[in-house]
C-alpha atoms as a PDB file:
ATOM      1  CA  UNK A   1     -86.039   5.236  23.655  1.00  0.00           C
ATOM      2  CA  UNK A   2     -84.985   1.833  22.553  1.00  0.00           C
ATOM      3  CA  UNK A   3     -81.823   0.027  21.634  1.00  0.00           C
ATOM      4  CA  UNK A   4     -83.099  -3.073  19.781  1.00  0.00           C
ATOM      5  CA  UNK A   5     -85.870  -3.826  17.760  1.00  0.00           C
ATOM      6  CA  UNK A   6     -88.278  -1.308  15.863  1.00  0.00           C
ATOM      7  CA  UNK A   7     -87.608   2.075  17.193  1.00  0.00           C
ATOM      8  CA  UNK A   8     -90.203   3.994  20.136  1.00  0.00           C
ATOM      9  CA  UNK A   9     -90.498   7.587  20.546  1.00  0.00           C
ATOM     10  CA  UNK A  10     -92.134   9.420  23.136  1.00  0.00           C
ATOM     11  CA  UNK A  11     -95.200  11.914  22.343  1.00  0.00           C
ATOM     12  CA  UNK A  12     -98.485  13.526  23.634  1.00  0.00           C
ATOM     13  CA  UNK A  13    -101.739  12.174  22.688  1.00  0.00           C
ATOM     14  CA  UNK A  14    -104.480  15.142  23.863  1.00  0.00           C
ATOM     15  CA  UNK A  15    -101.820  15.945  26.441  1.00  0.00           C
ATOM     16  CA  UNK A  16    -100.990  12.397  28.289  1.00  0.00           C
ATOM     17  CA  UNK A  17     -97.694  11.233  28.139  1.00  0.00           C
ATOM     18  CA  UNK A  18     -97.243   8.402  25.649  1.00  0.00           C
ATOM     19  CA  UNK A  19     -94.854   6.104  23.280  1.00  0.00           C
ATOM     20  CA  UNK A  20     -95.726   5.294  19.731  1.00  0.00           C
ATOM     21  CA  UNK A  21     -93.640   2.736  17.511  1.00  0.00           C
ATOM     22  CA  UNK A  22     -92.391   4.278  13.971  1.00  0.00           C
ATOM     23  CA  UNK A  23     -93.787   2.383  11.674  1.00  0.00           C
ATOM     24  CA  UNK A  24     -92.544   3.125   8.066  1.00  0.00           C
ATOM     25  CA  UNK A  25     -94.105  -0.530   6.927  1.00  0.00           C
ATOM     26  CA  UNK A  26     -97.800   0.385   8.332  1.00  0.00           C
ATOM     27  CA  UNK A  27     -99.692   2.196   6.185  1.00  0.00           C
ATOM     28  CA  UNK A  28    -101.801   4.199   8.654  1.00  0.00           C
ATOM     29  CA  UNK A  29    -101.257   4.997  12.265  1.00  0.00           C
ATOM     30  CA  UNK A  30    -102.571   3.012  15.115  1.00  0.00           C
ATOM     31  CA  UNK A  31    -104.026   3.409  18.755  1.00  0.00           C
ATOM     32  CA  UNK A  32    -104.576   0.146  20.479  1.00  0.00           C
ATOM     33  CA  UNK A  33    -108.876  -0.160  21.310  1.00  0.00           C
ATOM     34  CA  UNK A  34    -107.933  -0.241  24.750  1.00  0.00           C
ATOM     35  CA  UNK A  35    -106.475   3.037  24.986  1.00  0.00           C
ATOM     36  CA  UNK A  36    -108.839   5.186  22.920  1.00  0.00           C
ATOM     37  CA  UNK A  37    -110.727   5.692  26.204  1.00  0.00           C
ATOM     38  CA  UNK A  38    -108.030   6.099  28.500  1.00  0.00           C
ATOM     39  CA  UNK A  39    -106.761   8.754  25.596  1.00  0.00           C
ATOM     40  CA  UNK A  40    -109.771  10.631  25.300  1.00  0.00           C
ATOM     41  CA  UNK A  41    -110.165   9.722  21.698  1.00  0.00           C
ATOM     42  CA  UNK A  42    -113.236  10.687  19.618  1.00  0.00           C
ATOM     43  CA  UNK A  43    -114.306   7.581  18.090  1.00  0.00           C
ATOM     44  CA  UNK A  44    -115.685   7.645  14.429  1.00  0.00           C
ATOM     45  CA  UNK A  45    -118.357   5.671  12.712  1.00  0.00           C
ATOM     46  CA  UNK A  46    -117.115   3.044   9.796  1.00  0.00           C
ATOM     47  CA  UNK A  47    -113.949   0.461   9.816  1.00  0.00           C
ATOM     48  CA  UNK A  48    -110.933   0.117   7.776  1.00  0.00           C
ATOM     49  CA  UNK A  49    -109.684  -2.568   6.316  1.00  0.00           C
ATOM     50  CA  UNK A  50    -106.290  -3.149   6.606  1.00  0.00           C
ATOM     51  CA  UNK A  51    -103.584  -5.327   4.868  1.00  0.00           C
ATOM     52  CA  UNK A  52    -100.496  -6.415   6.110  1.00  0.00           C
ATOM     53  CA  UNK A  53     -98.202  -9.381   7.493  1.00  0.00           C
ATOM     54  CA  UNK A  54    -100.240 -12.619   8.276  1.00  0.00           C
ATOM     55  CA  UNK A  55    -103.141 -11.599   5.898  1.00  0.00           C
ATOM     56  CA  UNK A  56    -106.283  -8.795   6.529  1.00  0.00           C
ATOM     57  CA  UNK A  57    -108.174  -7.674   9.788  1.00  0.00           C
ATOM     58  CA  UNK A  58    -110.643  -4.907  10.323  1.00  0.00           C
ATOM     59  CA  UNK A  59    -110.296  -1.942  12.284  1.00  0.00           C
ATOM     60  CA  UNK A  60    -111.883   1.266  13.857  1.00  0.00           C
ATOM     61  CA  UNK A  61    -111.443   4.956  13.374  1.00  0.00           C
ATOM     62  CA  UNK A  62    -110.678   7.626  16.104  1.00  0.00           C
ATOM     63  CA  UNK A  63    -109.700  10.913  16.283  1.00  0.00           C
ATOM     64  CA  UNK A  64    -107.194  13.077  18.492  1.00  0.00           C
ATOM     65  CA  UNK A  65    -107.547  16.487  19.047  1.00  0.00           C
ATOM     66  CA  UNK A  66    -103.458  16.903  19.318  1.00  0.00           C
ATOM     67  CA  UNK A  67    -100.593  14.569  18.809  1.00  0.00           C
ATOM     68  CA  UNK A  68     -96.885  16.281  20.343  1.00  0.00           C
ATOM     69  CA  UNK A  69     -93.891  15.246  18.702  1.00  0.00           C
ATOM     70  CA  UNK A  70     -90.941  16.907  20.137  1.00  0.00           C
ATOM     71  CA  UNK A  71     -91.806  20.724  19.797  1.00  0.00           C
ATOM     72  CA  UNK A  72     -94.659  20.574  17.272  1.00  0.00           C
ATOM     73  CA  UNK A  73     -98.427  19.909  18.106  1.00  0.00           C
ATOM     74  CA  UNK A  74    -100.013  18.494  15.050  1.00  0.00           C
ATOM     75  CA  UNK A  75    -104.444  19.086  15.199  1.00  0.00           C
ATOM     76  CA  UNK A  76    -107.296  16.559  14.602  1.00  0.00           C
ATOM     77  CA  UNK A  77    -105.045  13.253  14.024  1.00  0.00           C
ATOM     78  CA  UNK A  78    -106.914  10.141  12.919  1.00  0.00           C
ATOM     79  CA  UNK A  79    -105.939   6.876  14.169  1.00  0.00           C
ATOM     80  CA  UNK A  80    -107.147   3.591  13.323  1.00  0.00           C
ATOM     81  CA  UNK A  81    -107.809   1.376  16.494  1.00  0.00           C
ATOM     82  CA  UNK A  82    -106.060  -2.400  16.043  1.00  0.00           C
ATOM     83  CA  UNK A  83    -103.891  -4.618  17.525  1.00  0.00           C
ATOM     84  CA  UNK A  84    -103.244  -5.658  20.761  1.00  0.00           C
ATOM     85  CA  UNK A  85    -100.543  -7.491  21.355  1.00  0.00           C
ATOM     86  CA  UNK A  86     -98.376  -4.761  22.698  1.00  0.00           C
ATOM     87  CA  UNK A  87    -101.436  -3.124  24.848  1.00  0.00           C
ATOM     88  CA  UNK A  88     -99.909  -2.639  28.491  1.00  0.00           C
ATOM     89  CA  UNK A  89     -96.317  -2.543  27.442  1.00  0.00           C
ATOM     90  CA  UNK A  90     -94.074   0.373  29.016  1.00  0.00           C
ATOM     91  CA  UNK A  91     -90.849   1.575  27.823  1.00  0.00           C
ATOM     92  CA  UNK A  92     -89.095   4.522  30.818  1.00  0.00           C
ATOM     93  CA  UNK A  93     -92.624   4.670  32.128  1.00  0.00           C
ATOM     94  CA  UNK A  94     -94.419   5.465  29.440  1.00  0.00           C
ATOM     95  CA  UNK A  95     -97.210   3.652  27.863  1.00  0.00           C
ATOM     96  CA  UNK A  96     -96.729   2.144  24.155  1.00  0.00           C
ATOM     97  CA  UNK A  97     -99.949   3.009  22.784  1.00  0.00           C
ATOM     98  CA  UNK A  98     -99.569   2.338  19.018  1.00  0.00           C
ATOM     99  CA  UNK A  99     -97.914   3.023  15.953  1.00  0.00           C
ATOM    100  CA  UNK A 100     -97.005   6.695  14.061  1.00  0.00           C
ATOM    101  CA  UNK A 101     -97.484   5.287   9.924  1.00  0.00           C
ATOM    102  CA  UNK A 102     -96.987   5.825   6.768  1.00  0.00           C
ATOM    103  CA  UNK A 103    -100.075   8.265   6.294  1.00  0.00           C
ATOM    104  CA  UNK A 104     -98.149  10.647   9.387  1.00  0.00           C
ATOM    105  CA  UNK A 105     -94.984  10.090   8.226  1.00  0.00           C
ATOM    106  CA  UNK A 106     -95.504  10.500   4.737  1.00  0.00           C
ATOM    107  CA  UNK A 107     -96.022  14.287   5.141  1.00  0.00           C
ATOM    108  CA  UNK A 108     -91.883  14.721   5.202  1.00  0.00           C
ATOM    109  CA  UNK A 109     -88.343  13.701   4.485  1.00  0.00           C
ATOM    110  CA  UNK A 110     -87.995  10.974   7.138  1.00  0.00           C
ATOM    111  CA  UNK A 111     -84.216  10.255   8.626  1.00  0.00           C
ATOM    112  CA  UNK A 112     -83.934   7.630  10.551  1.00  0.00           C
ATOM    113  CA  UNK A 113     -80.552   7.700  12.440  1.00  0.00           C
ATOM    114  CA  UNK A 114     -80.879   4.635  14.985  1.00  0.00           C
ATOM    115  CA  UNK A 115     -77.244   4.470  15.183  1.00  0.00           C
ATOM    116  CA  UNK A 116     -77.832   7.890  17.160  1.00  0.00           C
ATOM    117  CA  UNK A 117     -80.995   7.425  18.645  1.00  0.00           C
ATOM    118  CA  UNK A 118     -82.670  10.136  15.938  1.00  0.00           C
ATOM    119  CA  UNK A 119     -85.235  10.888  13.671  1.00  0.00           C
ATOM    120  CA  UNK A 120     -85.533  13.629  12.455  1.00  0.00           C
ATOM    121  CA  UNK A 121     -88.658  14.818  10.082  1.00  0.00           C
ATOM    122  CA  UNK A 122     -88.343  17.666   7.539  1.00  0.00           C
ATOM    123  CA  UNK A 123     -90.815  19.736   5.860  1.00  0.00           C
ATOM    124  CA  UNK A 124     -89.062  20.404   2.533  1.00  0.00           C
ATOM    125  CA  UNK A 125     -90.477  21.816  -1.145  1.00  0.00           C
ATOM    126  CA  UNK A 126     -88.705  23.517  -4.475  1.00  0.00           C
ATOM    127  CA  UNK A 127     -85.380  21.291  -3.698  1.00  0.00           C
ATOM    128  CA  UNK A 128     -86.125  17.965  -5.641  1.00  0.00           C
ATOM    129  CA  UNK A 129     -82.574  17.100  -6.082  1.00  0.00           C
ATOM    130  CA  UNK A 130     -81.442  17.991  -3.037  1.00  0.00           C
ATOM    131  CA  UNK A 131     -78.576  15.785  -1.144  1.00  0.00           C
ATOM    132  CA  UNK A 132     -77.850  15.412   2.780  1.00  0.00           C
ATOM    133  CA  UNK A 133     -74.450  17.283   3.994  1.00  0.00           C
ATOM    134  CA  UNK A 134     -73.907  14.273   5.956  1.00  0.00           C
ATOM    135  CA  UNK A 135     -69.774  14.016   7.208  1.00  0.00           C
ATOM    136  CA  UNK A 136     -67.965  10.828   5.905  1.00  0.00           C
ATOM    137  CA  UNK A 137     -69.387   8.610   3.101  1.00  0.00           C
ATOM    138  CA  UNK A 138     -72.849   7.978   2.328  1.00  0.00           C
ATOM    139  CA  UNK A 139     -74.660   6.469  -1.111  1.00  0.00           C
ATOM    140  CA  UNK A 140     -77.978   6.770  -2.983  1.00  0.00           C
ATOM    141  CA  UNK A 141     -80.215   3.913  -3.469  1.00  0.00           C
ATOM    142  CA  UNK A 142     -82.978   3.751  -5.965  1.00  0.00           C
ATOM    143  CA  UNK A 143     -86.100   3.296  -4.830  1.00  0.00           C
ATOM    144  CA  UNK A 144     -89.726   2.640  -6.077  1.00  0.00           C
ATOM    145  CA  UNK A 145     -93.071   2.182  -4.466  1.00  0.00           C
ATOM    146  CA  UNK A 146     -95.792   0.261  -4.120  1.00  0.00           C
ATOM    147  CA  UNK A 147     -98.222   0.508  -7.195  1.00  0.00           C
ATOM    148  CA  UNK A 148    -101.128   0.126  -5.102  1.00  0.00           C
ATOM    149  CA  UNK A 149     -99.665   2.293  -1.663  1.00  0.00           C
ATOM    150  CA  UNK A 150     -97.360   5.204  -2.900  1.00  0.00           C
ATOM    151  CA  UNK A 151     -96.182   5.474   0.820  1.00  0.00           C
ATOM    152  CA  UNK A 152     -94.490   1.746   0.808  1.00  0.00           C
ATOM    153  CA  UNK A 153     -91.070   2.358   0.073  1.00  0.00           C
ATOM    154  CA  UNK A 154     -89.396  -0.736  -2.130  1.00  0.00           C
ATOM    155  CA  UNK A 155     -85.933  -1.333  -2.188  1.00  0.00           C
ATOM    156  CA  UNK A 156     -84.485  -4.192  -4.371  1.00  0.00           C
ATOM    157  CA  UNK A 157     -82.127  -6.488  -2.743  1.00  0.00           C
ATOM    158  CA  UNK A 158     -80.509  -9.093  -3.398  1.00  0.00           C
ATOM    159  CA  UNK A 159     -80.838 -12.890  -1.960  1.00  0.00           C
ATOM    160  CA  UNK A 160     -78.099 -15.548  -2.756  1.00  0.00           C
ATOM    161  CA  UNK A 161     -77.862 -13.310  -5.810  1.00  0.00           C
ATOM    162  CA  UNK A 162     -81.572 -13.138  -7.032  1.00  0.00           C
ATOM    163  CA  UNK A 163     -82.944 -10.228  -7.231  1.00  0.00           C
ATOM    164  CA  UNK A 164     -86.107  -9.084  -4.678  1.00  0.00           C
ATOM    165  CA  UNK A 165     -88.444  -6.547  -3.254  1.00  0.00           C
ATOM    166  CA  UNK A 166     -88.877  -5.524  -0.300  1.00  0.00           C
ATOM    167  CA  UNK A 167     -89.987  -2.774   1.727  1.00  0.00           C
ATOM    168  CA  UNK A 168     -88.601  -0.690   4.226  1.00  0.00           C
ATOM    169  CA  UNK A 169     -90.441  -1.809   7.403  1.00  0.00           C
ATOM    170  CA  UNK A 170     -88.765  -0.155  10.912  1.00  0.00           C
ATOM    171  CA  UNK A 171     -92.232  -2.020  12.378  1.00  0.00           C
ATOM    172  CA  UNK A 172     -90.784  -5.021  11.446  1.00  0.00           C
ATOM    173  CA  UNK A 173     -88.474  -5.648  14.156  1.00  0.00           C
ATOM    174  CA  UNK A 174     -86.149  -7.752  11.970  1.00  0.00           C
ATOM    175  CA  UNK A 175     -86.044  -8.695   8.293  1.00  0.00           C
ATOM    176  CA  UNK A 176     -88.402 -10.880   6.925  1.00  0.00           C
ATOM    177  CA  UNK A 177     -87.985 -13.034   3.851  1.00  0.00           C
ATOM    178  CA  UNK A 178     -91.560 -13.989   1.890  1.00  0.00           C
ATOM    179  CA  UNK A 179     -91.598 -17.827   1.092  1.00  0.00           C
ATOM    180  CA  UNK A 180     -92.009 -17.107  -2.383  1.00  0.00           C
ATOM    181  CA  UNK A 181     -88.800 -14.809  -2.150  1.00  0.00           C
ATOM    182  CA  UNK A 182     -86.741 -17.439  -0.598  1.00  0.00           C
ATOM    183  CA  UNK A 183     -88.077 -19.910  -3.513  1.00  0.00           C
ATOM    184  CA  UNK A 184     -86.826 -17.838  -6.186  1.00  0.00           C
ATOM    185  CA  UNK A 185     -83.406 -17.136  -3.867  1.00  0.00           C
ATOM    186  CA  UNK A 186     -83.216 -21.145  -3.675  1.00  0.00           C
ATOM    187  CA  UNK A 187     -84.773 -22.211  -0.729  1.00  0.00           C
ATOM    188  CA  UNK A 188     -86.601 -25.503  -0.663  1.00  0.00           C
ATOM    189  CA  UNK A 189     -89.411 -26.651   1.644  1.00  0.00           C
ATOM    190  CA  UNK A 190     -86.574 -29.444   3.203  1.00  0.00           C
ATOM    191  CA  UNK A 191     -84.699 -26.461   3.154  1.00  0.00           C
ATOM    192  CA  UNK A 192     -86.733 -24.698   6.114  1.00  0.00           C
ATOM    193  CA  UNK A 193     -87.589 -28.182   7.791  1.00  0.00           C
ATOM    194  CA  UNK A 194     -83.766 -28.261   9.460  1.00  0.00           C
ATOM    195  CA  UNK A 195     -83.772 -24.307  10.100  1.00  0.00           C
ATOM    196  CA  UNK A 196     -84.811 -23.266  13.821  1.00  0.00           C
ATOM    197  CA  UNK A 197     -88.807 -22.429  14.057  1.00  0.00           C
ATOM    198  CA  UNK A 198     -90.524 -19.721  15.730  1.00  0.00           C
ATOM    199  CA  UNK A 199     -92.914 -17.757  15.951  1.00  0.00           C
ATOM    200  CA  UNK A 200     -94.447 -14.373  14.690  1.00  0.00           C
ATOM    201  CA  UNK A 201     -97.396 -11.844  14.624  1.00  0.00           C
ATOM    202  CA  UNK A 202     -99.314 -10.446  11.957  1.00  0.00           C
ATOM    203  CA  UNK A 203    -101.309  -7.778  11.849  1.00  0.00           C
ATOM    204  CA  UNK A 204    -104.464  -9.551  13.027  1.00  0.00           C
ATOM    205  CA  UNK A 205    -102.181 -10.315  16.020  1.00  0.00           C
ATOM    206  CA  UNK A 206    -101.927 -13.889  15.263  1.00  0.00           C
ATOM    207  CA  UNK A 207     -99.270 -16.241  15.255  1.00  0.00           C
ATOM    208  CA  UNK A 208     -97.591 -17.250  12.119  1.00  0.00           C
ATOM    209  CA  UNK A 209     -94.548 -19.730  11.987  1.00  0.00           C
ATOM    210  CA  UNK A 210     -91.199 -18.338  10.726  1.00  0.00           C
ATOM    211  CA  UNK A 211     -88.114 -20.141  10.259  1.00  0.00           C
ATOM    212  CA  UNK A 212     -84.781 -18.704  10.757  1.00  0.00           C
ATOM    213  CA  UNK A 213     -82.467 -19.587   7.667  1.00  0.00           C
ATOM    214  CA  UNK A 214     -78.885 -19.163   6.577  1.00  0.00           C
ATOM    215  CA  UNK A 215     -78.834 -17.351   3.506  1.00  0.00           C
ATOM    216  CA  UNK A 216     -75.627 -17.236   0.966  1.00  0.00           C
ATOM    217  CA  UNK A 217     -75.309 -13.833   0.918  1.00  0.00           C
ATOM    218  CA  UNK A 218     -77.898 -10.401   1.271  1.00  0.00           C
ATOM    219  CA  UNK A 219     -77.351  -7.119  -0.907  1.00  0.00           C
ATOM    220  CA  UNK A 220     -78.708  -3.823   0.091  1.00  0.00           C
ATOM    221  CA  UNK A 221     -77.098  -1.150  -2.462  1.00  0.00           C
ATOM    222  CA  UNK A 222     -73.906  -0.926  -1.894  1.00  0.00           C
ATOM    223  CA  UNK A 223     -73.783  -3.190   1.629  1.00  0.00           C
ATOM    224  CA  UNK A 224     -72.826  -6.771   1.669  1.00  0.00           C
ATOM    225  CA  UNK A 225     -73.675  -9.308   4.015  1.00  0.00           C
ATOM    226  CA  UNK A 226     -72.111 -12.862   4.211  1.00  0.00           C
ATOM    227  CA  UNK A 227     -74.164 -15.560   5.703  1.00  0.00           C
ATOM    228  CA  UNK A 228     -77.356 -13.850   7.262  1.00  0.00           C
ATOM    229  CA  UNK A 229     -79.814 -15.449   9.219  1.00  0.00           C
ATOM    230  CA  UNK A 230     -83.464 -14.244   8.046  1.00  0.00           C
ATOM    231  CA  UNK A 231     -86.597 -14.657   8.983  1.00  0.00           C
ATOM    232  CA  UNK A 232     -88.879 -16.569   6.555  1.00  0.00           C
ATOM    233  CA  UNK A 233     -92.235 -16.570   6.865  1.00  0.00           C
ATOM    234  CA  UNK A 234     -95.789 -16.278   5.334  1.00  0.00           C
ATOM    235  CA  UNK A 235     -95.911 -12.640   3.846  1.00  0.00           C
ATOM    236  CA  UNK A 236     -97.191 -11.129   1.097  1.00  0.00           C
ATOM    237  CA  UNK A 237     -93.691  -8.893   0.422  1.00  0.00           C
ATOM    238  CA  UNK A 238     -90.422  -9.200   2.002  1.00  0.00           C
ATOM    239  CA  UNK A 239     -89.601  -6.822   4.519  1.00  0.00           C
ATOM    240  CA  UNK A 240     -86.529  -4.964   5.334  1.00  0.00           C
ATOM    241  CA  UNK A 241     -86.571  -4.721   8.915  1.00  0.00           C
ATOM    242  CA  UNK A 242     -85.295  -2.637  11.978  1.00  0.00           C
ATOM    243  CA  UNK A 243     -82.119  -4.747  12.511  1.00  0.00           C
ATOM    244  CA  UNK A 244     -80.839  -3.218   9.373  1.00  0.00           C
ATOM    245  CA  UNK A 245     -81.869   0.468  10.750  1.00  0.00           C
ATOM    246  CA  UNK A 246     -79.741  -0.296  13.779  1.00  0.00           C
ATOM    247  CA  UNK A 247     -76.716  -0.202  11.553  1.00  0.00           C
ATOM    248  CA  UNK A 248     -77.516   2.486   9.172  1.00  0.00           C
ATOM    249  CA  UNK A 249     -78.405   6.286   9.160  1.00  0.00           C
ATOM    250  CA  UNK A 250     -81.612   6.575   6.105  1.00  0.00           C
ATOM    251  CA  UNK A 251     -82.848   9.289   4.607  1.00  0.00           C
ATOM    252  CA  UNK A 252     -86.721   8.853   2.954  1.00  0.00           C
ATOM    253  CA  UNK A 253     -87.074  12.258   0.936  1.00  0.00           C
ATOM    254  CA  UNK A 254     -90.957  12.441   0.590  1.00  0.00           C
ATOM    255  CA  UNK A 255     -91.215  12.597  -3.349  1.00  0.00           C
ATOM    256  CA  UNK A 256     -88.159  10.814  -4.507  1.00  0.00           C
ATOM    257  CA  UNK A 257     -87.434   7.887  -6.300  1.00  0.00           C
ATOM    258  CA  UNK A 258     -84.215   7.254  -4.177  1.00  0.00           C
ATOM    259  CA  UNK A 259     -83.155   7.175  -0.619  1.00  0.00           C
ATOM    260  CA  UNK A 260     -80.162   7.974   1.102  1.00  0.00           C
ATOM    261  CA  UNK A 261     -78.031   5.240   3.435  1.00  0.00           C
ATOM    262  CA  UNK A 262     -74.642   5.709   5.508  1.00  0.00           C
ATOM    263  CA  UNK A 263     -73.533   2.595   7.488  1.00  0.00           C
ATOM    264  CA  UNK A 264     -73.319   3.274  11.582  1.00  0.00           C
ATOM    265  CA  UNK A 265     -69.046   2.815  11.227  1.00  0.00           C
ATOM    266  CA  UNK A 266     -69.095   6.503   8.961  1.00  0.00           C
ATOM    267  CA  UNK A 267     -71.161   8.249  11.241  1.00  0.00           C
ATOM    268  CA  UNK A 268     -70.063  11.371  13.709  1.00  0.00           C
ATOM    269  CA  UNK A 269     -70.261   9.587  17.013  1.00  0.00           C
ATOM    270  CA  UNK A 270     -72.414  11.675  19.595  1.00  0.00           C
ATOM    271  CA  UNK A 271     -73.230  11.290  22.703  1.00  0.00           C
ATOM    272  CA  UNK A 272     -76.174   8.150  22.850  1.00  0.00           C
ATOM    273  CA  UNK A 273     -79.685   9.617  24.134  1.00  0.00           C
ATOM    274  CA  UNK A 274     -83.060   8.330  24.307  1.00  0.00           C
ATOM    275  CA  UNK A 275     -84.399   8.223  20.798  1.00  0.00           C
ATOM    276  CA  UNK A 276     -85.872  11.524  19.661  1.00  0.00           C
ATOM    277  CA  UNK A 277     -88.548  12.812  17.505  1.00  0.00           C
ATOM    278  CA  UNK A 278     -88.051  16.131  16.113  1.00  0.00           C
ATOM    279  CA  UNK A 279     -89.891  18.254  13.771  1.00  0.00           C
ATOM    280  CA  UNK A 280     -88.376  20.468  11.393  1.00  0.00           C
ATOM    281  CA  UNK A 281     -89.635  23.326   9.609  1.00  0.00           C
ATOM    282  CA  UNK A 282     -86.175  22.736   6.864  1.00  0.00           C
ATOM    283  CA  UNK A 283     -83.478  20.713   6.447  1.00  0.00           C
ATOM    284  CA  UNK A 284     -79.525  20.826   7.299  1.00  0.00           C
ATOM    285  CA  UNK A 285     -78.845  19.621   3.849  1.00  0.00           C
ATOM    286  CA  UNK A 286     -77.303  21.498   0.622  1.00  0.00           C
ATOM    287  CA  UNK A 287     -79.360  23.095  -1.311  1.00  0.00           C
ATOM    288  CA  UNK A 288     -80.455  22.747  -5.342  1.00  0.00           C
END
């Protein structure tokens, strides 16, 4: 429904018309409190703790009797309730009320086709080897996860030449460099004192400082990038944002150690729409 910045697709939550950020970064999906009521949610007793950008905040638990996602209905979906920062925001009239994460999306082969305004999800099993029949050229990049969160998905990149991990955050609106990243890519304190400041917000909603640097050069697989200007910023991992999304079709199989990439200029060109959702009881792609 978007063109810039992490990607917003419209849904049901127990039948009302809503807008969810996909959140690949965020390990569990999200309702803002204020709209558990307004959703009809069934709040649960306990809290989570959860972990993310800007350090650790506690949230609640809630419960929706049915989520829509393009033509599915998915049953008793639990939510955590956090964050507020984008509580009253509207994107073509409907209300952003959270995030779809990791623990949702985790459940299929993920495409992400921004480029397009898509994503597809695919229920797929007994094809472990399995390869997209994408047109024009398209690569596979090794992947690895998270040793502590099997649903983070790690790419290694490279920054100014060194060698990194990050993971593949479409929450994070653009890519975000850890200070201890940008250390080991060359970056010195006096470094970040000339580079432009701003601001950011973790997942406690609070501000954290970032500074926009001028990096060498960026690697992802196969793409090259001369001269980017990243975020860098207090984080726990790097993150490899939505900006890159915009430019790139990705396919996330759901047990893989690998995903799949195509850059926007090898794309089919069709006709730009609203970005869609859709569930998918199999996949377009050849076979094993």
């Amino acid at each position: 429904m978007n063109d810039r910045g992490s990607p917003i697709v419209s849904s049901t939550v127990n039948g009302h018309p809503v807008a969810f950020i996909v959140d690949t970064g965020a390990r569990f999906s999200s309702v803002w409190p204020g709209q558990v009521e307004k959703l009809g949610l069934n709040s649960q007793a306990g809290t989570v703790r959860l972990q993310g950008t800007g350090g650790m905040t506690f949230a609640g638990v809630a419960t929706a009797d049915t989520l829509g996602l393009g033509s599915a209905t998915a049953s008793d979906v639990s939510f955590v309730t956090a964050g507020n920062l984008f509580d009253g925001r509207t994107i073509n009239g409907l209300p952003v009320v959270g995030l779809l994460g990791a623990d949702f999306l985790h459940g299929y082969d993920v495409v992400i086709d921004l480029p397009n305004h898509r994503i597809n999800l695919y229920s797929i099993d007994g094809c472990p080897d399995a390869h997209p029949g994408w047109q024009g050229r398209f690569y596979k990049v090794k992947v690895s996860h998270a040793w502590n969160d099997e649903t983070k998905t790690v790419v290694q990149i490279k920054l100014n030449g060194h060698s990194i991990d990050a993971f593949l955050d479409s929450g994070a609106r653009s890519t975000l460099i850890s200070r201890d990243d940008a250390r080991e890519a060359g970056v010195k304190k006096d470094d970040l004192r000339l580079d432009k400041k701003g601001l950011g917000y973790g997942i406690d909603d609070e501000k954290t400082v970032r500074y926009l640097h001028h990096f060498d050069s960026l690697d992802v697989g196969p793409f090259h990038f001369t001269h980017p200007a990243l975020g860098v910023g207090e984080t726990e991992n790097s993150l490899l944002g939505a900006e890159f999304l915009r430019h790139h079709r990705v396919w996330i199989p759901r047990h893989a150690n690998w995903i799949f990439m195509q850059p926007a200029e090898s794309l089919p060109q069709i006709v730009t729409q609203p970005t869609d959702l859709h569930l998918m009881p199999s996949s377009p792609q050849k076979g094993s």
